[in-house]
N, C-alpha and C. Protein backbone atom coordinates (compact mmCIF):
# COMPACT_ATOMS: atom_id res chain seq x y z
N UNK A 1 -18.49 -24.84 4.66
CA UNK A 1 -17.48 -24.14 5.45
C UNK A 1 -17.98 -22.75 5.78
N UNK A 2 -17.55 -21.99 7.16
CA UNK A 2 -17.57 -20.67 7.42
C UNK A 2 -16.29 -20.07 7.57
N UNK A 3 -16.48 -18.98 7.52
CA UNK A 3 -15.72 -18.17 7.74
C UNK A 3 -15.07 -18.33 9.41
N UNK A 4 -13.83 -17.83 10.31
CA UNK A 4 -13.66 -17.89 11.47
C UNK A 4 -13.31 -16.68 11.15
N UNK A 5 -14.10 -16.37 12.71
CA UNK A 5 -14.52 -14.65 12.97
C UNK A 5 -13.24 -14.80 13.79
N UNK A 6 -11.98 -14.40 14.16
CA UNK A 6 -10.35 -13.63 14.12
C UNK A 6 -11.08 -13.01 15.72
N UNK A 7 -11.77 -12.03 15.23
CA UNK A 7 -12.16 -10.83 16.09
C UNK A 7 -12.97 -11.04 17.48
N UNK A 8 -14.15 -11.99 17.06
CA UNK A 8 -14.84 -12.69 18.34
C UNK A 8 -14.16 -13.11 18.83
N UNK A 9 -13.38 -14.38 18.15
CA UNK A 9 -12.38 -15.13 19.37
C UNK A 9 -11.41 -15.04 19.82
N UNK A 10 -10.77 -13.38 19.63
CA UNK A 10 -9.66 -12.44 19.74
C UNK A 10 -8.53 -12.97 19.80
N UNK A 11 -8.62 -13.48 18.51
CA UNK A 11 -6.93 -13.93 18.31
C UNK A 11 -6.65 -13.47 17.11
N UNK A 12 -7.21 -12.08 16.97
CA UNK A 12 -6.31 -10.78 16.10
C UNK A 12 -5.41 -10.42 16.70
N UNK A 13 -4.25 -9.57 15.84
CA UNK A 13 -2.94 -8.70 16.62
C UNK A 13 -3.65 -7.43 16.82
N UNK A 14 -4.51 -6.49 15.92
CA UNK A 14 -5.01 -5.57 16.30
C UNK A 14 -5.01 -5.00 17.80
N UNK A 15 -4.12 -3.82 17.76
CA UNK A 15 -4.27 -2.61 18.49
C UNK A 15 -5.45 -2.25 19.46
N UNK A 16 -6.46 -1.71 18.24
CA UNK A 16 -7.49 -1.26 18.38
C UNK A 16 -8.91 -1.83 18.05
N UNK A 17 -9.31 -1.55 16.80
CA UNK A 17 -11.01 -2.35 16.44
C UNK A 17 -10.64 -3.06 15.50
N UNK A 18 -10.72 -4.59 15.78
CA UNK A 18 -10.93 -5.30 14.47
C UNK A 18 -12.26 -6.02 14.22
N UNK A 19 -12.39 -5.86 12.37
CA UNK A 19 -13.64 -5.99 12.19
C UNK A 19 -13.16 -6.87 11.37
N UNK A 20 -14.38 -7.88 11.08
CA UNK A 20 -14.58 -9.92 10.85
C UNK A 20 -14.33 -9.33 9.17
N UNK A 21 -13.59 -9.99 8.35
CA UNK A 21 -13.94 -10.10 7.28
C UNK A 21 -14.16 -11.85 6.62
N UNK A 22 -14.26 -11.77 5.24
CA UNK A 22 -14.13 -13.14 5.40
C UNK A 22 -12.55 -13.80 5.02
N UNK A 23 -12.80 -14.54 5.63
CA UNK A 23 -11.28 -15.45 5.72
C UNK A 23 -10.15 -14.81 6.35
N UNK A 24 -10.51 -13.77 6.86
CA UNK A 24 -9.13 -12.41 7.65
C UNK A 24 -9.87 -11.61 8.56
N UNK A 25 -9.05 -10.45 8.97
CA UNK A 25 -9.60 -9.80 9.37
C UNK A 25 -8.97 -8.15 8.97
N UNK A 26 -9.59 -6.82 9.46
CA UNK A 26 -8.93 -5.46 9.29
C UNK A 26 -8.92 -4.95 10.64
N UNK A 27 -7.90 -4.28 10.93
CA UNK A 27 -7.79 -3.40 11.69
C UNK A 27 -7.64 -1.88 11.68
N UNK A 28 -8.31 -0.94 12.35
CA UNK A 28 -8.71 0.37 12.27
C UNK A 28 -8.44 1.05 13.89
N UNK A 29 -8.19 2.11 13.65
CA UNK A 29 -8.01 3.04 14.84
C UNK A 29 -9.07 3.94 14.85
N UNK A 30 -9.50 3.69 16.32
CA UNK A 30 -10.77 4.65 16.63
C UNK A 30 -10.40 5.58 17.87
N UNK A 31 -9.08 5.62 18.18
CA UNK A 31 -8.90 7.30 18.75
C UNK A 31 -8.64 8.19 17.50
N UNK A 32 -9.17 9.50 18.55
CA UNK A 32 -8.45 10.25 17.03
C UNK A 32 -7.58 10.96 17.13
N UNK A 33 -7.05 11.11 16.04
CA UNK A 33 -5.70 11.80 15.38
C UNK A 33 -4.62 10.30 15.64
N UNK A 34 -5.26 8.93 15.54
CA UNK A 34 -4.44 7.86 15.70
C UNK A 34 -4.59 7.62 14.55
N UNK A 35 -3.50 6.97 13.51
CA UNK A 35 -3.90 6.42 12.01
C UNK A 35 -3.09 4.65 12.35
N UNK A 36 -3.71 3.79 11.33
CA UNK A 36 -2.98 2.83 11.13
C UNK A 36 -1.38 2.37 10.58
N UNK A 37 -0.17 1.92 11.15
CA UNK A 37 0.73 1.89 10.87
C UNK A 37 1.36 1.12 9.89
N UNK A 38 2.33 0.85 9.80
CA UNK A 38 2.61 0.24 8.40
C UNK A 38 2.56 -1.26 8.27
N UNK A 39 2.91 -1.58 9.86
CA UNK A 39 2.11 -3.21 10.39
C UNK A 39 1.20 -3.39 9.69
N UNK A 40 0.15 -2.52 9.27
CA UNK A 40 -1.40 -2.92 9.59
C UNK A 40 -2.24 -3.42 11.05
N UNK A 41 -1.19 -3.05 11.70
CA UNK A 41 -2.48 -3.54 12.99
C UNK A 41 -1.91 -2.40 14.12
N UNK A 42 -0.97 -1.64 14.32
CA UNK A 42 -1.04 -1.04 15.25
C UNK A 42 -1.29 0.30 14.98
N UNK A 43 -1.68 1.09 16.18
CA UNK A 43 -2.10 2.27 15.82
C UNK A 43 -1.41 3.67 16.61
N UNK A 44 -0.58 4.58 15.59
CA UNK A 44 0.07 5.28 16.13
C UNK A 44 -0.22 6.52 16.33
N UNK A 45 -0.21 7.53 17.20
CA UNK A 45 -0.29 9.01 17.19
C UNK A 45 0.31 9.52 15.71
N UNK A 46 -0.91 10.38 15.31
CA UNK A 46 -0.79 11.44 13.85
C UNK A 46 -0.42 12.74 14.49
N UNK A 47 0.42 13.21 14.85
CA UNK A 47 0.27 14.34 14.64
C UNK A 47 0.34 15.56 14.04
N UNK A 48 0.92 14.83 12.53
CA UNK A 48 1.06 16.06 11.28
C UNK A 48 -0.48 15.78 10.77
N UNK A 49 -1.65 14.91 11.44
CA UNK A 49 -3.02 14.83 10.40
C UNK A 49 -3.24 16.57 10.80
N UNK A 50 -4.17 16.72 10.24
CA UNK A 50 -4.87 18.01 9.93
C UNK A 50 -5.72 18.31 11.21
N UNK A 51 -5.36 19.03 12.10
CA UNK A 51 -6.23 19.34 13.41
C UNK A 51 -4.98 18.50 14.20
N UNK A 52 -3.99 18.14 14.10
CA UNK A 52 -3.13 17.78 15.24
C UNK A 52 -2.82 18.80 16.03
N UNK A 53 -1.81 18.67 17.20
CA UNK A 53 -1.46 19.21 18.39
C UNK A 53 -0.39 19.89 17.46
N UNK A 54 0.48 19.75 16.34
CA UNK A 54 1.70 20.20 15.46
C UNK A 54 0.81 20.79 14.61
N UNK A 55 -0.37 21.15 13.97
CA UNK A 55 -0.30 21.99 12.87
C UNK A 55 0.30 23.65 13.04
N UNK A 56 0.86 23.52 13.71
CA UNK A 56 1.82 24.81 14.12
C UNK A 56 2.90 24.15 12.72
N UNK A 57 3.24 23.08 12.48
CA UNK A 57 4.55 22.96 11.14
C UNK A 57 3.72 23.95 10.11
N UNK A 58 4.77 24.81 9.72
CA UNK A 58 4.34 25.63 8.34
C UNK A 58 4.49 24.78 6.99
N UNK A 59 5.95 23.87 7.09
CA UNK A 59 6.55 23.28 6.03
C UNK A 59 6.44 21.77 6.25
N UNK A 60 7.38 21.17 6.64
CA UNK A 60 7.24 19.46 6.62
C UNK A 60 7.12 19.37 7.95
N UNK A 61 6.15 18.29 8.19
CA UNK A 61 5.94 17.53 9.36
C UNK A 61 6.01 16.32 9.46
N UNK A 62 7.04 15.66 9.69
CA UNK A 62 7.08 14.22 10.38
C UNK A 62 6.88 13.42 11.38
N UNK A 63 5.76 12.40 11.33
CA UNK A 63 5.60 11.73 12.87
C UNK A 63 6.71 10.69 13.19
N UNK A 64 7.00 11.05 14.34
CA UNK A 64 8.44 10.14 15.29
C UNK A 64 7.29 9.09 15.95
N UNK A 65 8.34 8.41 16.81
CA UNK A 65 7.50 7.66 17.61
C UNK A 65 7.45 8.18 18.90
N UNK A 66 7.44 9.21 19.89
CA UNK A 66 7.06 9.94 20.21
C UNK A 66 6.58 11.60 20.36
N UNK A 67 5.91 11.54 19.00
CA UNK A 67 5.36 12.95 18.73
C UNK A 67 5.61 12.98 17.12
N UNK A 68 5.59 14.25 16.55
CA UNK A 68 5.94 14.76 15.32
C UNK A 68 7.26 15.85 15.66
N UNK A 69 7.70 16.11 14.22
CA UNK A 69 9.04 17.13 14.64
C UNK A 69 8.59 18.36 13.05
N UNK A 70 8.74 19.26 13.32
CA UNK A 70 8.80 20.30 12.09
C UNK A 70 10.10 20.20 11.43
N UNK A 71 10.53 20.26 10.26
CA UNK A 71 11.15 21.38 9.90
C UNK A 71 11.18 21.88 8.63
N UNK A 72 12.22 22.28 8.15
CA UNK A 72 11.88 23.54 7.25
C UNK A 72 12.44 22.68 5.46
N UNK A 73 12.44 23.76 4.72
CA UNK A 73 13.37 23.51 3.58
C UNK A 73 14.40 24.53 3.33
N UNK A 74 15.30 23.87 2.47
CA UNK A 74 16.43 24.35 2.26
C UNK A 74 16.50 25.99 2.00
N UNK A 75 17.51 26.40 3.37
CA UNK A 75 17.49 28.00 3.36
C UNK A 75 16.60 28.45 4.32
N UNK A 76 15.76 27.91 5.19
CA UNK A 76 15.08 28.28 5.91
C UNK A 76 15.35 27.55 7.34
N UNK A 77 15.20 28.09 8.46
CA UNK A 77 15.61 27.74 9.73
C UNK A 77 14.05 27.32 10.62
N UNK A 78 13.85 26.74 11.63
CA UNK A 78 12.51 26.96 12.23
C UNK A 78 12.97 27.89 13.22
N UNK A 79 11.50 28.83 13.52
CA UNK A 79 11.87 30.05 14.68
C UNK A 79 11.72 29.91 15.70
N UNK A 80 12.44 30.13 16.78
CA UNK A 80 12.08 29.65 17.98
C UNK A 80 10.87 29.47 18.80
């Protein structure tokens, strides 16, 4: 028996790059500041990673599904 390569005969769900393993396959995101989602196969905008378009958040940063949002902790406001 072999393995069936998923990826050659593209009948992965993968997003982005999937690479052959045996008996499965993985999927990975090769834009950047894209990370893998909780699917495992799709790939969403980071923008609290480190070098995002938001490292302007001082305190917590959460990614939405379109964009990230700042805000603060208790007692503290964000500034305009």
């Amino acid at each position: 028996c072999r393995s069936y390569d998923e990826c050659s005969a593209n009948t992965h769900t993968c997003t982005e790059t999937c690479t052959d393993t045996v008996g499965s396959f993985v999927c990975t995101c090769s834009t950047p500041l894209y990370t893998l989602d909780a699917d495992k196969r799709s790939c969403v905008y980071d923008g609290c990673s480190e070098g995002g378009r938001n490292s302007i958040c001082k305190e917590t940063c959460t990614n939405t599904s379109f964009g990230f949002q700042c805000a603060c902790t208790d007692g503290f406001e964000l500034a305009p």
